[in-house]
Protein backbone atom coordinates (compact mmCIF):
# COMPACT_ATOMS: atom_id res chain seq x y z
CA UNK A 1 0.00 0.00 0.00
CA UNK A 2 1.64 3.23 -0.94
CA UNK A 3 1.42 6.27 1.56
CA UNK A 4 -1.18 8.37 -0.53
CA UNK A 5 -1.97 12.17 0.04
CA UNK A 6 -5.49 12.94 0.75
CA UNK A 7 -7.80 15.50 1.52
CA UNK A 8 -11.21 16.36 2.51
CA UNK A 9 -12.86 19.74 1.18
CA UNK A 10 -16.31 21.26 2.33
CA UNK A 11 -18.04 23.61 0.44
CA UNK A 12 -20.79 25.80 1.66
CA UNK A 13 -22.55 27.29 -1.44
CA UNK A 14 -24.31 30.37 -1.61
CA UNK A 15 -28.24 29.13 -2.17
CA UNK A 16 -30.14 26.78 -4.49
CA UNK A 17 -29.19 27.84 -7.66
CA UNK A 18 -25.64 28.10 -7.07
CA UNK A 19 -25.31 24.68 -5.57
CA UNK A 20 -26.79 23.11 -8.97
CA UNK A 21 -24.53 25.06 -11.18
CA UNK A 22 -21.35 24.31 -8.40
CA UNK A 23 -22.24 20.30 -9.17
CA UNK A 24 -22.89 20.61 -12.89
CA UNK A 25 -19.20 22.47 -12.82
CA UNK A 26 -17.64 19.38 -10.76
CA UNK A 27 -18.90 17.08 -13.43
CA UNK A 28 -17.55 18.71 -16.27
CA UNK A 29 -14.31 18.77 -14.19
CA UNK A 30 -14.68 15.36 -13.14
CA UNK A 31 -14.48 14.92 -17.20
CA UNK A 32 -11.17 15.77 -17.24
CA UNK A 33 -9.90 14.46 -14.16
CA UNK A 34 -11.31 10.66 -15.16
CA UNK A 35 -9.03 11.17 -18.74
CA UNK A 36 -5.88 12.92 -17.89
CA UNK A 37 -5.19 12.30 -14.45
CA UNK A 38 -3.67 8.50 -13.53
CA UNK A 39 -2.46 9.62 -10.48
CA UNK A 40 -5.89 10.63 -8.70
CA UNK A 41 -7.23 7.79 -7.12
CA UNK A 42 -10.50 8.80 -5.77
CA UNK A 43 -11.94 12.54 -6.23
CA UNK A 44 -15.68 12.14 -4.80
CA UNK A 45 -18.34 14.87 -4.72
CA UNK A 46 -20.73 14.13 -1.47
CA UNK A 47 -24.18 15.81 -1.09
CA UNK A 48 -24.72 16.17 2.99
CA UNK A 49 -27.70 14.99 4.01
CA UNK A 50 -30.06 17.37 5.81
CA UNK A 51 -27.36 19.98 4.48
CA UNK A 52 -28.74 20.92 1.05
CA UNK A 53 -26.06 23.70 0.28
CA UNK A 54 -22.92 21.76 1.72
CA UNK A 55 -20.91 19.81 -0.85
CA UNK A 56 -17.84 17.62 0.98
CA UNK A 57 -14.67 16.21 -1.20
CA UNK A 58 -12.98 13.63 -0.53
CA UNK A 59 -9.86 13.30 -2.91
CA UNK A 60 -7.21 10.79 -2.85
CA UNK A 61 -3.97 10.60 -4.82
CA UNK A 62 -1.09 8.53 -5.06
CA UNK A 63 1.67 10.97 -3.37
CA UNK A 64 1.89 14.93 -3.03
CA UNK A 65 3.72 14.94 -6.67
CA UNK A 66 0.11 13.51 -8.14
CA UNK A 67 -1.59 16.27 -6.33
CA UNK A 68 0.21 19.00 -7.23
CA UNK A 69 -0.19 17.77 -11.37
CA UNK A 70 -3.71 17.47 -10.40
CA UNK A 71 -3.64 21.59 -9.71
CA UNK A 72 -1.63 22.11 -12.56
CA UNK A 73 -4.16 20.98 -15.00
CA UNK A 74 -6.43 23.28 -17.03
CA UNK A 75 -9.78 21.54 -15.80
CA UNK A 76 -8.60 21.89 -12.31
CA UNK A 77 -7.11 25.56 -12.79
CA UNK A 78 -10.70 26.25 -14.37
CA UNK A 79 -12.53 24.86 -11.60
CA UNK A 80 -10.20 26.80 -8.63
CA UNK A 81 -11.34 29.70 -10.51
CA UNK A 82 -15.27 29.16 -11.28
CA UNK A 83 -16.13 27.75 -7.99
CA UNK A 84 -15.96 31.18 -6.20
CA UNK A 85 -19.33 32.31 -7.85
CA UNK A 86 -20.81 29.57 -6.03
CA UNK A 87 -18.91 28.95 -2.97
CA UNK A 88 -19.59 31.11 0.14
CA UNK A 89 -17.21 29.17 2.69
CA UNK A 90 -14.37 26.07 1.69
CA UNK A 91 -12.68 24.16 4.46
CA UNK A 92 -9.91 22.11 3.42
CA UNK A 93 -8.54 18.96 6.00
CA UNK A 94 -5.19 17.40 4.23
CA UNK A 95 -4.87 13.68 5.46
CA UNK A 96 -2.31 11.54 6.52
CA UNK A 97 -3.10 7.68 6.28
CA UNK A 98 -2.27 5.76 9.13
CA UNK A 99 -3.69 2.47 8.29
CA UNK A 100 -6.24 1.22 5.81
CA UNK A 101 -7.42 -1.67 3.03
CA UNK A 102 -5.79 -0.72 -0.41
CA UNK A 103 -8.26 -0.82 -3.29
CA UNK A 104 -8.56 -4.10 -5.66
């Protein structure tokens, strides 16, 4: 099992509207993330239950190296930059694995 880099990110968005157009964005990102990016391992987007304008990611990668290529890319560069329309509040939480069951 390989160390990994990881992070959770929570996004409060700024009403209805925004939150639909914030997920629609993370798909078309997701696009380019699923086709260029080996390295990512898992890059989730979580509705919150009970929560209807809080959207929580939960990104893995193989090391800090695949992470930082994962900001470098234009799909990721776009979203960083289109997000802030709909975003009122982001909380990031880096992770450090301490123990785990690697994927098939």
């Amino acid at each position: 099992m390989t160390p990994g880099f990881g992070l959770v990110v929570r996004f409060t968005l700024r009403g209805a509207d925004a939150a639909e157009a914030f997920d629609a964005l993370v798909s078309r990102t997701l696009e380019g993330i699923r086709q260029h990016e080996k390295g990512t391992v898992v890059y989730v987007n979580h509705r919150v239950p009970g929560e209807p304008l809080v959207r929580l990611f939960y990104e893995l990668y193989e090391d800090r190296a695949a992470f930082d290529a994962h900001e470098q890319q234009p799909h990721t560069k776009h979203f960083l930059e289109a997000r802030e329309e709909f975003v009122a509040e982001t909380e990031v939480t880096f992770l450090e694995r301490l123990d785990g069951k690697p994927s098939a």
